[in-house]
Protein backbone atom coordinates (compact mmCIF):
# COMPACT_ATOMS: atom_id res chain seq x y z
CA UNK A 1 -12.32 -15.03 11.18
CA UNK A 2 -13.30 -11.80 9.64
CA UNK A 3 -10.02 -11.18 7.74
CA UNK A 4 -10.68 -15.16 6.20
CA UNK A 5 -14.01 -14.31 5.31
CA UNK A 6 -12.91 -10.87 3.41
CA UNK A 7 -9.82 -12.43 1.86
CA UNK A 8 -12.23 -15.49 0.38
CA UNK A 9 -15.13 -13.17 -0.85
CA UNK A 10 -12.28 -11.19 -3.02
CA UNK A 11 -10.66 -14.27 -4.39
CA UNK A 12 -13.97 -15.65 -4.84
CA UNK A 13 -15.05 -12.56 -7.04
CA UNK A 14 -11.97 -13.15 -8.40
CA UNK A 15 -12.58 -16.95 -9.54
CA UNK A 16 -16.31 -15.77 -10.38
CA UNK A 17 -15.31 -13.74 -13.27
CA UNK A 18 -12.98 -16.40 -14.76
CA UNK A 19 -15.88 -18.93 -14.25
CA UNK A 20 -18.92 -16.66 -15.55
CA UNK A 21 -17.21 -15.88 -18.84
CA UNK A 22 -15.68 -19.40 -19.42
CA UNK A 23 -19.94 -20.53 -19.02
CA UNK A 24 -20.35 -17.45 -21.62
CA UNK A 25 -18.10 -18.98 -24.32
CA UNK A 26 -18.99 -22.69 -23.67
CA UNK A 27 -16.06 -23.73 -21.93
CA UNK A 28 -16.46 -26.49 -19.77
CA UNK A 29 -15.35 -25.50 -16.23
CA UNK A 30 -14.38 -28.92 -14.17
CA UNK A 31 -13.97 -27.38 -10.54
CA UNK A 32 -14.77 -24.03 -9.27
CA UNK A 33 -13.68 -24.13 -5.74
CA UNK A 34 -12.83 -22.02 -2.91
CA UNK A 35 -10.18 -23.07 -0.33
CA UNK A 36 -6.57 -24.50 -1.26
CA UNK A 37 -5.53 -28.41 -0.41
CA UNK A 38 -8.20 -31.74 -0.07
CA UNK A 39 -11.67 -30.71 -0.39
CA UNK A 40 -14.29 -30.35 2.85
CA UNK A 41 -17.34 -29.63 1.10
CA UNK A 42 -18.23 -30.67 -2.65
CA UNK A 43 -20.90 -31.11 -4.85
CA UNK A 44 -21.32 -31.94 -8.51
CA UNK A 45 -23.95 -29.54 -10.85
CA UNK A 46 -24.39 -29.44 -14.61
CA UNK A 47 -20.53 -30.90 -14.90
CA UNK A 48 -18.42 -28.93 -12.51
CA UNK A 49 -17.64 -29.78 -9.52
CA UNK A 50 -18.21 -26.72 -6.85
CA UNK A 51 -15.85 -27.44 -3.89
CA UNK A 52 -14.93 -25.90 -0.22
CA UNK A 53 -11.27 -26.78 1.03
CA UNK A 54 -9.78 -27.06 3.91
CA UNK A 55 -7.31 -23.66 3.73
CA UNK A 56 -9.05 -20.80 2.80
CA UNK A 57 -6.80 -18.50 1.62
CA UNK A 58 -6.99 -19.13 -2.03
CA UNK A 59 -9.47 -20.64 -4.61
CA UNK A 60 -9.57 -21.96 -8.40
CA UNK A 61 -11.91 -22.37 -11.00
CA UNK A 62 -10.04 -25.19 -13.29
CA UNK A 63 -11.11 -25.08 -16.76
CA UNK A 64 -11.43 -28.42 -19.48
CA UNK A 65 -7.31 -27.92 -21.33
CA UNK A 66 -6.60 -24.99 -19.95
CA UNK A 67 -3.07 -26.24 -19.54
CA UNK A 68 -2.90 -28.82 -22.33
CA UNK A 69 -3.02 -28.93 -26.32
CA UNK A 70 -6.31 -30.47 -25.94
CA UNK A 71 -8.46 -27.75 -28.12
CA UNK A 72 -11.69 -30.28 -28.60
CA UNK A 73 -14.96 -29.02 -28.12
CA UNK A 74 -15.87 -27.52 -24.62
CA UNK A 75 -11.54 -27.05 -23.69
CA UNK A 76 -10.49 -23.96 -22.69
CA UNK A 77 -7.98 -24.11 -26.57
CA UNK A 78 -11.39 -24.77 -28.30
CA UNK A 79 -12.86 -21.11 -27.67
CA UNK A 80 -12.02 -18.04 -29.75
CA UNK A 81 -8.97 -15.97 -28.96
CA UNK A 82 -11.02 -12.98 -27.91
CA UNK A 83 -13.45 -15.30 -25.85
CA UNK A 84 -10.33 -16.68 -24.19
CA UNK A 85 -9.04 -13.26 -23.70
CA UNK A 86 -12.39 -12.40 -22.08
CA UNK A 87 -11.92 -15.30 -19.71
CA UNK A 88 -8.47 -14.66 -18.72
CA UNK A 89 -9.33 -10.52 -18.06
CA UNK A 90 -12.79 -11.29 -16.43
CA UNK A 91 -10.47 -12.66 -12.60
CA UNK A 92 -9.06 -8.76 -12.42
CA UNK A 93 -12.14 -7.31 -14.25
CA UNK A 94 -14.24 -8.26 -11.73
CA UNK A 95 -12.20 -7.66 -8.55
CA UNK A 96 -12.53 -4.08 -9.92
CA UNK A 97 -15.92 -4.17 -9.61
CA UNK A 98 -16.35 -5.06 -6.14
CA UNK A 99 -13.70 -2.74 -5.50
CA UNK A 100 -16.13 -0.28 -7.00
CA UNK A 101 -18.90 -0.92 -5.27
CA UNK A 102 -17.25 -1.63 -1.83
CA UNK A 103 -15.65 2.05 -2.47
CA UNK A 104 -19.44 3.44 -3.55
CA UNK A 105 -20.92 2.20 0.32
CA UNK A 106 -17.94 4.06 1.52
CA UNK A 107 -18.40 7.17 0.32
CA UNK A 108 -22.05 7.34 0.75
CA UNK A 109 -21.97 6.26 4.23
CA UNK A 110 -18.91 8.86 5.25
CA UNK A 111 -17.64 10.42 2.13
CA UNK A 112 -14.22 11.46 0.69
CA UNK A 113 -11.23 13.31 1.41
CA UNK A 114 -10.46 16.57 -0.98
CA UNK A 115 -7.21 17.73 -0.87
CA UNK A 116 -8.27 21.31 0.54
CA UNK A 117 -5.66 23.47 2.03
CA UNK A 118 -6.25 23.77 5.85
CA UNK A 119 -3.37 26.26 6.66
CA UNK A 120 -0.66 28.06 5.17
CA UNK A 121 2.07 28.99 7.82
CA UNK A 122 2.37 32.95 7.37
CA UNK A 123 5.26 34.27 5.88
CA UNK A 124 6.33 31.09 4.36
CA UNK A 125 7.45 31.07 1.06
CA UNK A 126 3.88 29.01 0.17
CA UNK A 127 2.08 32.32 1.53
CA UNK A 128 3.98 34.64 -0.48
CA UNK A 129 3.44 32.56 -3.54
CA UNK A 130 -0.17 33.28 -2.98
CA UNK A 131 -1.57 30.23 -1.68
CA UNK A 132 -4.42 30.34 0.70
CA UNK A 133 -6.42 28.41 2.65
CA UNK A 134 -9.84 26.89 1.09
CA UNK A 135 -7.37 26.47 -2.41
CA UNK A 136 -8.39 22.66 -3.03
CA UNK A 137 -5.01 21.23 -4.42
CA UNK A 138 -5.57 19.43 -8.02
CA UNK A 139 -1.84 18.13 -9.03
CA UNK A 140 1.46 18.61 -7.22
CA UNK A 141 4.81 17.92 -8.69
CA UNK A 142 2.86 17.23 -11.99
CA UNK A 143 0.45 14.49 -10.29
CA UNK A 144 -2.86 14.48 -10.70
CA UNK A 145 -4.42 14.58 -7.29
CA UNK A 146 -8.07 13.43 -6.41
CA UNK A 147 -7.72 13.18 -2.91
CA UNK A 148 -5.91 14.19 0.50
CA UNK A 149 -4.56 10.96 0.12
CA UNK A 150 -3.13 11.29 -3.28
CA UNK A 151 -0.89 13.80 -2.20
CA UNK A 152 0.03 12.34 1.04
CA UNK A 153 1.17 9.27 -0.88
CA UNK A 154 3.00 10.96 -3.41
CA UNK A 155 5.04 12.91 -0.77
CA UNK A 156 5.68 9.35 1.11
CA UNK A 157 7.07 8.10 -1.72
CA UNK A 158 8.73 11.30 -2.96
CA UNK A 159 10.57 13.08 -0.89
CA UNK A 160 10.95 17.00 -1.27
CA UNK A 161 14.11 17.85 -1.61
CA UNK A 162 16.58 21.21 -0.43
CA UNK A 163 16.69 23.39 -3.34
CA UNK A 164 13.27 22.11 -5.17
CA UNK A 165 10.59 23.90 -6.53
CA UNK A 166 7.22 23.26 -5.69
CA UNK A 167 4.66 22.97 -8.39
CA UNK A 168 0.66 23.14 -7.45
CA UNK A 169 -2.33 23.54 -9.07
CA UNK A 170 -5.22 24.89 -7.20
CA UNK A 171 -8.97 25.57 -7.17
CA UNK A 172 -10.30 28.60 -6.37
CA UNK A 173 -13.76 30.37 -6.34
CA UNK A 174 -14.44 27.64 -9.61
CA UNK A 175 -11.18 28.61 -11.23
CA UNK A 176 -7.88 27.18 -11.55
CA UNK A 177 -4.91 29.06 -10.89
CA UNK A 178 -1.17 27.61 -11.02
CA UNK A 179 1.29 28.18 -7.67
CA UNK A 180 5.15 27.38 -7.52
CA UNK A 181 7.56 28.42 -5.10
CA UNK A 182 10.98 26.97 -3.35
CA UNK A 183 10.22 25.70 -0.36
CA UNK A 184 11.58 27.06 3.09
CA UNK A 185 13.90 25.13 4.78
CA UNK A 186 13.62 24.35 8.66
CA UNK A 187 17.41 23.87 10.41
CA UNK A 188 17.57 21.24 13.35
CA UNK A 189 20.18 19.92 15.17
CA UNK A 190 20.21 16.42 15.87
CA UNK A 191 22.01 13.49 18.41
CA UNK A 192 20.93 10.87 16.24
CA UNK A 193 19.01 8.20 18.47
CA UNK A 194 15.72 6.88 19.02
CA UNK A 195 13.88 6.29 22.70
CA UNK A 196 12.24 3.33 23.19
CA UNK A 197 9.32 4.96 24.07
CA UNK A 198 8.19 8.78 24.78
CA UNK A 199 8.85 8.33 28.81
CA UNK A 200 12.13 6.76 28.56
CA UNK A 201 15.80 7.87 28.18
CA UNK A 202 16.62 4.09 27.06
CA UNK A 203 18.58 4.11 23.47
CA UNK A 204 16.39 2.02 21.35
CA UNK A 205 18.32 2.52 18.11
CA UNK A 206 20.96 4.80 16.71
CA UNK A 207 20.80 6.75 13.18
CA UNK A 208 23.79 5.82 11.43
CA UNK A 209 26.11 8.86 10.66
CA UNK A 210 24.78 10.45 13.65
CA UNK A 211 26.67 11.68 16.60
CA UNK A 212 25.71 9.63 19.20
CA UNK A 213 26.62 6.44 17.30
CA UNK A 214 29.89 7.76 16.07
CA UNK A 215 30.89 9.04 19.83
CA UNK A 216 30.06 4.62 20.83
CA UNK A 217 26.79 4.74 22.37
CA UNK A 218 24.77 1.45 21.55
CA UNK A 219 21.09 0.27 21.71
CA UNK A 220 20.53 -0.17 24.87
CA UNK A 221 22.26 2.66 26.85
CA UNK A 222 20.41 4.99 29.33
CA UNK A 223 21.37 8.72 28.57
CA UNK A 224 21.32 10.53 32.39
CA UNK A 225 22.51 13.92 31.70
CA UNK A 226 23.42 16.52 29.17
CA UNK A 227 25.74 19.39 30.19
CA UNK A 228 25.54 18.17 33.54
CA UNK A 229 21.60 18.59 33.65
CA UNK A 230 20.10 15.28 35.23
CA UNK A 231 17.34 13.88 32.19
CA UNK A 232 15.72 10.68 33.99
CA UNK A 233 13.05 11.06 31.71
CA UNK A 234 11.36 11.56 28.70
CA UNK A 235 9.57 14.87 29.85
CA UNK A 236 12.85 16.22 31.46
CA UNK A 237 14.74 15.61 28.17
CA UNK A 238 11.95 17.28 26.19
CA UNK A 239 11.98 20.54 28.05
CA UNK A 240 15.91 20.74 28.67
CA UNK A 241 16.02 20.48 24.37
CA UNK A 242 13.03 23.33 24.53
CA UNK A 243 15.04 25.27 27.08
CA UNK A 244 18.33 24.66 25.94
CA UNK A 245 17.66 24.01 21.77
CA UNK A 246 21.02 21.96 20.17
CA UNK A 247 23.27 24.10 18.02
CA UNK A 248 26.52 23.19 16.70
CA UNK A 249 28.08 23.91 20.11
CA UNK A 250 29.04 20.58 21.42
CA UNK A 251 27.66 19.21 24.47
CA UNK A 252 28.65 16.47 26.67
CA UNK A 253 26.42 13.67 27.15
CA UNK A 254 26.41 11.36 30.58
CA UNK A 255 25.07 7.47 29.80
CA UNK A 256 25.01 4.30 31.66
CA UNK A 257 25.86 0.77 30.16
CA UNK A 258 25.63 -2.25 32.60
CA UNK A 259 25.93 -0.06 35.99
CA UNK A 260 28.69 1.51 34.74
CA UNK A 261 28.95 5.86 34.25
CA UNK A 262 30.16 6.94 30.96
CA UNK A 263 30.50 10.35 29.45
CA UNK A 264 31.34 11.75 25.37
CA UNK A 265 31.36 15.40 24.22
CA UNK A 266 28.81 15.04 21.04
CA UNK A 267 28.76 17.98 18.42
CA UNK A 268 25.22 17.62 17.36
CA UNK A 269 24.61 17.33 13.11
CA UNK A 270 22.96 19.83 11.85
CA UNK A 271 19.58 18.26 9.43
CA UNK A 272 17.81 20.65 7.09
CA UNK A 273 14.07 19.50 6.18
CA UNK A 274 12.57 21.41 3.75
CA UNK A 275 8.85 22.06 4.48
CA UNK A 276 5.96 23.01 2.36
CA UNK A 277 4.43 25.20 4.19
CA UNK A 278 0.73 24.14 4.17
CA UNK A 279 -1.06 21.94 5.83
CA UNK A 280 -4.63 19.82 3.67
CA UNK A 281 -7.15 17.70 4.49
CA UNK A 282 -6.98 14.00 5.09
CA UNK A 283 -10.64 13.40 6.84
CA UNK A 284 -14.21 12.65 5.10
CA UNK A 285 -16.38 15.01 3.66
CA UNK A 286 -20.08 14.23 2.97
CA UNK A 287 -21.47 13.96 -0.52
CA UNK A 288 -24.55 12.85 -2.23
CA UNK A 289 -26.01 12.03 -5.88
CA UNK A 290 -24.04 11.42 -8.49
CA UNK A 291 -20.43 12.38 -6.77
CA UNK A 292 -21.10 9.23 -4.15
CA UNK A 293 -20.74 6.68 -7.55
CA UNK A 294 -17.77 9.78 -8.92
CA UNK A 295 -15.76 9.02 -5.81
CA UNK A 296 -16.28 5.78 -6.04
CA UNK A 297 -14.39 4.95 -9.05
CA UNK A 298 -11.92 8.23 -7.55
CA UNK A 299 -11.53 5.69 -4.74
CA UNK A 300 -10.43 2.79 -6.57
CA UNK A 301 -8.30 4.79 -9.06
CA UNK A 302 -6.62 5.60 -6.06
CA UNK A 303 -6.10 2.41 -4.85
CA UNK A 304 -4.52 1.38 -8.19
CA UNK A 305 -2.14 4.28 -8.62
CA UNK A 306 -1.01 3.71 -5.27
CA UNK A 307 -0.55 -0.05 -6.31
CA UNK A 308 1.53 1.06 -9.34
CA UNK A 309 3.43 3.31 -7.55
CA UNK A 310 4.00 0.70 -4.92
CA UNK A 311 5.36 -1.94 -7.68
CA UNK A 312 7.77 0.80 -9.27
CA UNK A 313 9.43 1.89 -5.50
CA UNK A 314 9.56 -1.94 -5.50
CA UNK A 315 11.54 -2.43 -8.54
CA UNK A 316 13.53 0.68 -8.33
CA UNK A 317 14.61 -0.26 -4.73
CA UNK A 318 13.06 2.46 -2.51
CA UNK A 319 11.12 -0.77 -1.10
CA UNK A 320 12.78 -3.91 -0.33
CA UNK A 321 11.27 -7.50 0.10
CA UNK A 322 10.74 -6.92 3.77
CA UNK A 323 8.00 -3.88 2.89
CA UNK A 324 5.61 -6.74 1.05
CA UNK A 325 3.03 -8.43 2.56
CA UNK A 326 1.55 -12.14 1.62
CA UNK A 327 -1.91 -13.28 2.98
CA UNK A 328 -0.78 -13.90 6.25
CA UNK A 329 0.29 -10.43 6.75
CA UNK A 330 -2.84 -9.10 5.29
CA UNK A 331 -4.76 -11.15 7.72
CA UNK A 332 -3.04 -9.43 10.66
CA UNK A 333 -3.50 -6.15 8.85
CA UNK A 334 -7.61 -6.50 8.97
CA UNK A 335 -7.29 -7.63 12.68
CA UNK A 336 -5.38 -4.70 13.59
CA UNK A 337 -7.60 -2.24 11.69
CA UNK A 338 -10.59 -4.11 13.51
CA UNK A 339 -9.13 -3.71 17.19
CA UNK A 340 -8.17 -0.14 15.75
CA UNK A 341 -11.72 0.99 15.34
CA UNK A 342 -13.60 -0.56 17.87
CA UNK A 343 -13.26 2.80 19.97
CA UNK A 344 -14.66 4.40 16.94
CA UNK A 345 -18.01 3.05 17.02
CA UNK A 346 -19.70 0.11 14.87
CA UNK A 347 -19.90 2.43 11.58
CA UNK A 348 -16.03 2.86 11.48
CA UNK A 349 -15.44 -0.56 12.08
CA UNK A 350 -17.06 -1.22 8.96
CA UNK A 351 -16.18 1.40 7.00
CA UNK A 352 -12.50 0.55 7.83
CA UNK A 353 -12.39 -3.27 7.12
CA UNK A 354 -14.60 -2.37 3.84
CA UNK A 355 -11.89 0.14 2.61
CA UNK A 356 -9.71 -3.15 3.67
CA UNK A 357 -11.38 -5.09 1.25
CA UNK A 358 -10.94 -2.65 -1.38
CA UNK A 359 -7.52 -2.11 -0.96
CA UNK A 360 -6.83 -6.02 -0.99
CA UNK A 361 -9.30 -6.15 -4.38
CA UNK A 362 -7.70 -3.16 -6.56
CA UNK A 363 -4.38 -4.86 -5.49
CA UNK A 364 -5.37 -8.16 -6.41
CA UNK A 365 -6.45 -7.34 -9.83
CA UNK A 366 -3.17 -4.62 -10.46
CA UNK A 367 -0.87 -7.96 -9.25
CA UNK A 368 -2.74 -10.20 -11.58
CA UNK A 369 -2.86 -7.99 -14.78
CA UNK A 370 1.48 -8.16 -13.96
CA UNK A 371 2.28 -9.46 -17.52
CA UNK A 372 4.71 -12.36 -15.49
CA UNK A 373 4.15 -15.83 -15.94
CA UNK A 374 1.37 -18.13 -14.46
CA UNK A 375 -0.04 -14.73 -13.82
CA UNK A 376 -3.50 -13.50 -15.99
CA UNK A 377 -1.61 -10.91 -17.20
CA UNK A 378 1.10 -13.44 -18.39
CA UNK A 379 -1.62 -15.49 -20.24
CA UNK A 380 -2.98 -12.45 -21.80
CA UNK A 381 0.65 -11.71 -23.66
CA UNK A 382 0.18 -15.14 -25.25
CA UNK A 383 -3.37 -14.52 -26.25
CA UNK A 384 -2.47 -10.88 -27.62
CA UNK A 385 0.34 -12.97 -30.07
CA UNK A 386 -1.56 -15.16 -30.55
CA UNK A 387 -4.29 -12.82 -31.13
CA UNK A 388 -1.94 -10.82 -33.47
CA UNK A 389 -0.21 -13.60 -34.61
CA UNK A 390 -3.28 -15.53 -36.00
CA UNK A 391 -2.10 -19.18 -34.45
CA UNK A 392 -1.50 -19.56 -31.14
CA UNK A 393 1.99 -19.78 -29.78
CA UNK A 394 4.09 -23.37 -28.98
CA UNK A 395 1.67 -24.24 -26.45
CA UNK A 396 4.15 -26.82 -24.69
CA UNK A 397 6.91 -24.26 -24.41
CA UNK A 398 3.86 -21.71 -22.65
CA UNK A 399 3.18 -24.36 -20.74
CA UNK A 400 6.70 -24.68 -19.29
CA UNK A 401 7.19 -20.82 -19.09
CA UNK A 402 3.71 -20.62 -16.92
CA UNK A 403 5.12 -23.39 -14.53
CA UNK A 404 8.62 -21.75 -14.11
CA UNK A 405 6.39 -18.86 -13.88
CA UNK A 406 4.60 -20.50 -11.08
CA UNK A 407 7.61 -22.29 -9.26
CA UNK A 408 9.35 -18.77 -8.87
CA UNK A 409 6.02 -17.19 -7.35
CA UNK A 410 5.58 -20.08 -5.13
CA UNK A 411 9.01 -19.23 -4.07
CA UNK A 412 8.60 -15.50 -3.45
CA UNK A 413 4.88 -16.18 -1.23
CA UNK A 414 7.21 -18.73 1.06
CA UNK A 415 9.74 -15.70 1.57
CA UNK A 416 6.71 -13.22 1.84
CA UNK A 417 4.97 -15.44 4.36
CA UNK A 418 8.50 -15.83 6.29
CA UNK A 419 8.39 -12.25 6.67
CA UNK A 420 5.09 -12.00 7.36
CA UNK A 421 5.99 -14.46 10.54
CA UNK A 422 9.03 -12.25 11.56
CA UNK A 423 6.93 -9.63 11.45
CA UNK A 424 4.04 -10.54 13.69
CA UNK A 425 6.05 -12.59 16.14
């Protein structure tokens, strides 16, 4: 119920800014409803029709022509380009804005995360470059970072490499100084495998290219021994790899499939991760005044950088269709957060599902600003020409383009939602 409610406040915003500016410019707005399918509630004032339906998740504020050539007085044609611009932006405009102020409660209740350095391992090639701890990190790599967050992003979503140089920028004692350095490289040997939990010896999946699944293990496999050592569980695994660390030495590994005893001599693969040799912050530090509405809008910058950088991993291929999420996936994610921080008192819950709601706001505008088809940001391109232009585009051939536009996204939300199922179930 909570997740509904949140998802229908930020499409309602949403719809509120197309409907408040379309009143501005004197376009006659027929419906301006909340819900998707046939209509529960509804009532008619000053011509428009305001309307509850039965499915939630969605919501529509349905403008006189909008999707005709109709341009007589009151249509949605009939308004001046930049008016009609002004509509079309006000849907994203506004999600912004309650992302904004969502994200100022936030920070004045609990704060925000600086990316201050809260160790530097000593002797590492980050503490001979001069980096020390209390340095609050301002870009990495050439990114501009904000926040803890920032940076943890960025290094999800680009990962440091053998042979790299690190690039920082740092605050210190008011001043800015500029660190780089190669990082140092930490040498593990591997099996390749992961347990299906921390207490068990059970093979829940293999890493492909590894050792164990080259030798014929398979998911579902009990590993018993190594060298002979009995390993019956997770603990007893743990400290034979602490007493005994893997090297490129082979050893031989003793499994069970089905009741049966099998054993393979495994050379374990050696994997170099380079490390940067600092730890930062992540958690919430208080602030007050004018930095609570400063973090505010750092807050929801963040949220649409990380969008951005989201929709480009997307499109390059780092993410695939199964990493997207559709409104039934979103309304698991709020649950879960909610059953997450009920241990963490009644602040955190809300804190939590409000930082929710600004993630799902900021996204909503980013997604809708797309310049794609039955999109806003698709309508904008023809208002631009148009706008440029000084006569509006075919409006029958837009027409068309917005519903192929809108057939194709249709398709993608069934696939999303699909996956959304798989996911949960």
């Amino acid at each position: 119920m909570i997740a509904v409610i949140i998802f229908s406040v930020v499409i309602l915003i949403h719809e509120l800014g197309h409907f408040l500016l379309a009143k501005k410019n004197h376009i006659e707005v027929l419906e301006f409803s909340l819900g998707m399918g046939p209509r529960i509630i509804s009532t008619v004032k000053g011509g428009t029709r305001y309307s509850v339906k039965l499915f939630p998740l969605g919501g529509s504020c349905a403008m006189a022509g909008e999707d005709a050539e109709d341009d007589s007085p009151g249509t949605f044609n009939s308004a001046p380009v930049w008016g009609r611009i002004a509509v079309v932006a006000a849907g994203p405009v506004f999600n912004f804005l309650l992302a904004f102020i969502l994200s100022v409660i936030i920070v004045g209740c609990v704060g925000y995360d600086p990316a201050t350095v809260l160790e530097v391992t000593q002797n590492s090639a980050a503490d001979k470059a001069g980096l020390k701890k209390g340095d609050v990190i301002t870009e990495y790599q050439g990114y501009h970072i904000d926040l803890g967050k920032d940076l943890y992003v960025y290094s999800y979503l680009n990962e440091l490499k053998e042979g790299d140089t690190i690039r920082l920028k740092v605050k210190r004692d008011g001043k800015e100084q500029e660190i780089s350095y190669k990082p140092d490289v930490n040498v593990r040997y591997l099996l390749g495998f992961n347990r299906s939990d921390v207490n068990s010896m059970t093979v829940e999946s293999l890493i492909k290219g590894m050792p164990l699944e080259e030798a014929g293990l398979e998911a579902g496999d009990v590993i018993t021994k190594i060298n002979g050592v009995e390993v019956p569980d997770g603990n007893a695994y743990e400290k034979y790899i602490e007493e005994h660390p893997l090297s490129k030495e082979p050893v031989t590994i003793t499994y069970e499939r089905n009741g049966l005893e099998y054993e393979a001599e495994i050379t374990p693969r050696e994997y170099r991760t380079p490390v940067s040799g600092f730890g930062y912050n992540t958690y919430s530090e208080k602030t007050s005044g004018f930095n609570v509405l400063k973090y505010g809008a750092v807050e929801v910058k963040y949220m649409i950088r990380t969008t951005i950088l989201s929709l480009k991993e997307l499109v390059t291929g780092h993410l695939g269709m199964k990493d997207l999420s559709g409104p039934v996936g979103v309304v698991d994610a709020i649950g879960d957060t909610y059953e997450q921080s009920k241990s963490e008192g009644t602040l955190m819950i809300w804190m939590n599902l409000l930082n929710m709601a600004v993630l799902l706001s900021a996204n909503l505008g980013v997604m809708n600003l797309l310049p794609l088809p039955a999109l806003d940001g698709g309508r904008l391109v023809f208002l631009v020409v148009e706008a440029i232009r000084r006569k509006p585009v075919n409006r029958q051939v837009e027409g068309m383009i917005h519903f192929a536009g809108l057939m194709l996204l249709m398709a993608l939300m069934v696939i999303v939602m699909y996956n959304d199922i798989l996911k949960i179930f």
